[in-house]
Protein backbone atom coordinates (compact mmCIF):
# COMPACT_ATOMS: atom_id res chain seq x y z
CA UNK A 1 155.55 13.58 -153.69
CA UNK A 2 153.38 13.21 -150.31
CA UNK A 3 150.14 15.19 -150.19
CA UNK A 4 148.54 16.31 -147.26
CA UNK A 5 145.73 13.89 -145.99
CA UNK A 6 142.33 14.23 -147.15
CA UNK A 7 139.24 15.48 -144.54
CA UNK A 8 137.00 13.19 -145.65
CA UNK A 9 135.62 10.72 -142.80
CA UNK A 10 135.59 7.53 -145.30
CA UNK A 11 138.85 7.57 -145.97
CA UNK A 12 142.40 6.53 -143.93
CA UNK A 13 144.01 10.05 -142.81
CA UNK A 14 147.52 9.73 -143.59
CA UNK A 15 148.96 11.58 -140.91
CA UNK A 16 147.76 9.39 -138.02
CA UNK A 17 148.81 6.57 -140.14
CA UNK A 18 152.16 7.69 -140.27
CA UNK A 19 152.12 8.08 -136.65
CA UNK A 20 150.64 4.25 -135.99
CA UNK A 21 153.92 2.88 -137.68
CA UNK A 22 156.50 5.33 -136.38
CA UNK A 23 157.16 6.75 -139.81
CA UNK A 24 158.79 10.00 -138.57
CA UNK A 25 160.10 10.55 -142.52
CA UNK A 26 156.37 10.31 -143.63
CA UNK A 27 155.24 12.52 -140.46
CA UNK A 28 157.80 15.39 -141.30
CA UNK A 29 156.87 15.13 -145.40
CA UNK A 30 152.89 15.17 -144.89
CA UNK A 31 153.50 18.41 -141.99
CA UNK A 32 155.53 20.05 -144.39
CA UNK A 33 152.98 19.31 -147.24
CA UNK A 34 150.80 21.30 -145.35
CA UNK A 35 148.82 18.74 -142.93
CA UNK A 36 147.43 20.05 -140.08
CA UNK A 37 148.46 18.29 -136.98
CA UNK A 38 145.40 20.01 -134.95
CA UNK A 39 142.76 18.67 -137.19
CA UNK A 40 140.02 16.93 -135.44
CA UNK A 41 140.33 13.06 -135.93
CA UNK A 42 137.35 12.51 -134.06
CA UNK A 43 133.63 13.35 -133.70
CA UNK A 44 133.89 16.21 -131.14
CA UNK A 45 132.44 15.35 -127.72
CA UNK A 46 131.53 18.73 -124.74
CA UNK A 47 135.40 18.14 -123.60
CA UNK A 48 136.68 18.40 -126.83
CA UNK A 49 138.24 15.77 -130.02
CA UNK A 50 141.29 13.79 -130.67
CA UNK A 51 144.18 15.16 -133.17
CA UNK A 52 146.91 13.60 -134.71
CA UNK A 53 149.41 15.40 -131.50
CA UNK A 54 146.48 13.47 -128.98
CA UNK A 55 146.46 10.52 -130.45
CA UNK A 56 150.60 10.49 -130.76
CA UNK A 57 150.36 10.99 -126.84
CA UNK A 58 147.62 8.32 -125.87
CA UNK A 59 149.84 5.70 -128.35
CA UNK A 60 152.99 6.86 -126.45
CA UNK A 61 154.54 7.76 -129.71
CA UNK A 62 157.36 10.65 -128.06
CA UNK A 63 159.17 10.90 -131.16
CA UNK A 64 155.86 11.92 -133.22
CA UNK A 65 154.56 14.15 -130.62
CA UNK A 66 157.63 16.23 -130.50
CA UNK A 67 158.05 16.43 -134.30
CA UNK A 68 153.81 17.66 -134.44
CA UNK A 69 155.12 20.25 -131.06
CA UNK A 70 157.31 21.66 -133.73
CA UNK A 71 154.62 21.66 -136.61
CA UNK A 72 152.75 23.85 -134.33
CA UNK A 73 150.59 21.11 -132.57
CA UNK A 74 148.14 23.00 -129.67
CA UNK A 75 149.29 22.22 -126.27
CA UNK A 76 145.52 23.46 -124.73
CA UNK A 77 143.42 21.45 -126.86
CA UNK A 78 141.82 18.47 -124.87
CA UNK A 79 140.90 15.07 -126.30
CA UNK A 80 136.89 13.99 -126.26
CA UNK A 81 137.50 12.75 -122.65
CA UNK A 82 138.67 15.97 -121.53
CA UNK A 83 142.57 14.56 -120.71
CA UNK A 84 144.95 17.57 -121.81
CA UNK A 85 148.44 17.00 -123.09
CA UNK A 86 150.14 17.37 -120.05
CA UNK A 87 148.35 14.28 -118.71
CA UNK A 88 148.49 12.60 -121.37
CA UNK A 89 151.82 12.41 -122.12
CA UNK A 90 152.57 12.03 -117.87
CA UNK A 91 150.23 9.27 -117.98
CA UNK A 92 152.24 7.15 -120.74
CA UNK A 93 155.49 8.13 -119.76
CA UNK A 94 156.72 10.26 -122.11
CA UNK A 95 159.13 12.26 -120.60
CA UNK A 96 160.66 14.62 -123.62
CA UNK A 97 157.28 15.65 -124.47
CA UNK A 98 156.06 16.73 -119.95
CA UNK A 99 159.30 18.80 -120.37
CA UNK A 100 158.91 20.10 -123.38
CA UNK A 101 155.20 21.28 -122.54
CA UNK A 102 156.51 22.43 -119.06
CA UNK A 103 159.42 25.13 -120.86
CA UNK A 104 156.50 26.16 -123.06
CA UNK A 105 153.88 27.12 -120.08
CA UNK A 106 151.37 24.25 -119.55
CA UNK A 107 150.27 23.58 -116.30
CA UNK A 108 148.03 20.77 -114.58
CA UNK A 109 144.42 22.09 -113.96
């Protein structure tokens, strides 16, 4: 049985492990074991922090970003250098993931 990653700093989280190696299995096991793909990954900065959903966008992982989209990932949450999702996913090409953010409401700003 996967459990869902621990909060503590010192140790590896899981979750954005799973998303470094493209282990979409793993991803969907440790959402559905309750991790939470908006917890902060990062020290938090005036713009904001990364989370697992950030981080799939800035590695141009589209597969993991859509499965964390339908794990309830926030689409208005900005990473610490202020880039939303929407740019972030434009940026690196990920195409599934603009559109999908577009049907759900996000716009540039």
């Amino acid at each position: 049985m996967i459990s869902a990653p621990s909060h503590s700093r010192t140790t590896v989280n899981p979750l954005l492990e799973a998303i470094e190696e493209g282990d979409h299995q793993r991803i969907e096991q440790l959402l559905t074991a309750g991790a939470d793909p908006n917890d902060p990954i990062s020290e938090s900065t005036a713009h904001g922090a990364d989370t697992p959903f950030l981080r799939s966008l800035a590695a141009g992982a589209e597969d993991a970003a859509l499965i964390l989209l339908r794990y309830g990932a926030s689409i208005t949450t900005r990473n610490g250098a202020g880039q939303h999702p929407l740019l972030l996913a434009a940026t690196h090409g990920l195409t599934r993931v603009v559109t999908h953010l577009l049907r759900l409401g996000v716009r540039a700003h």
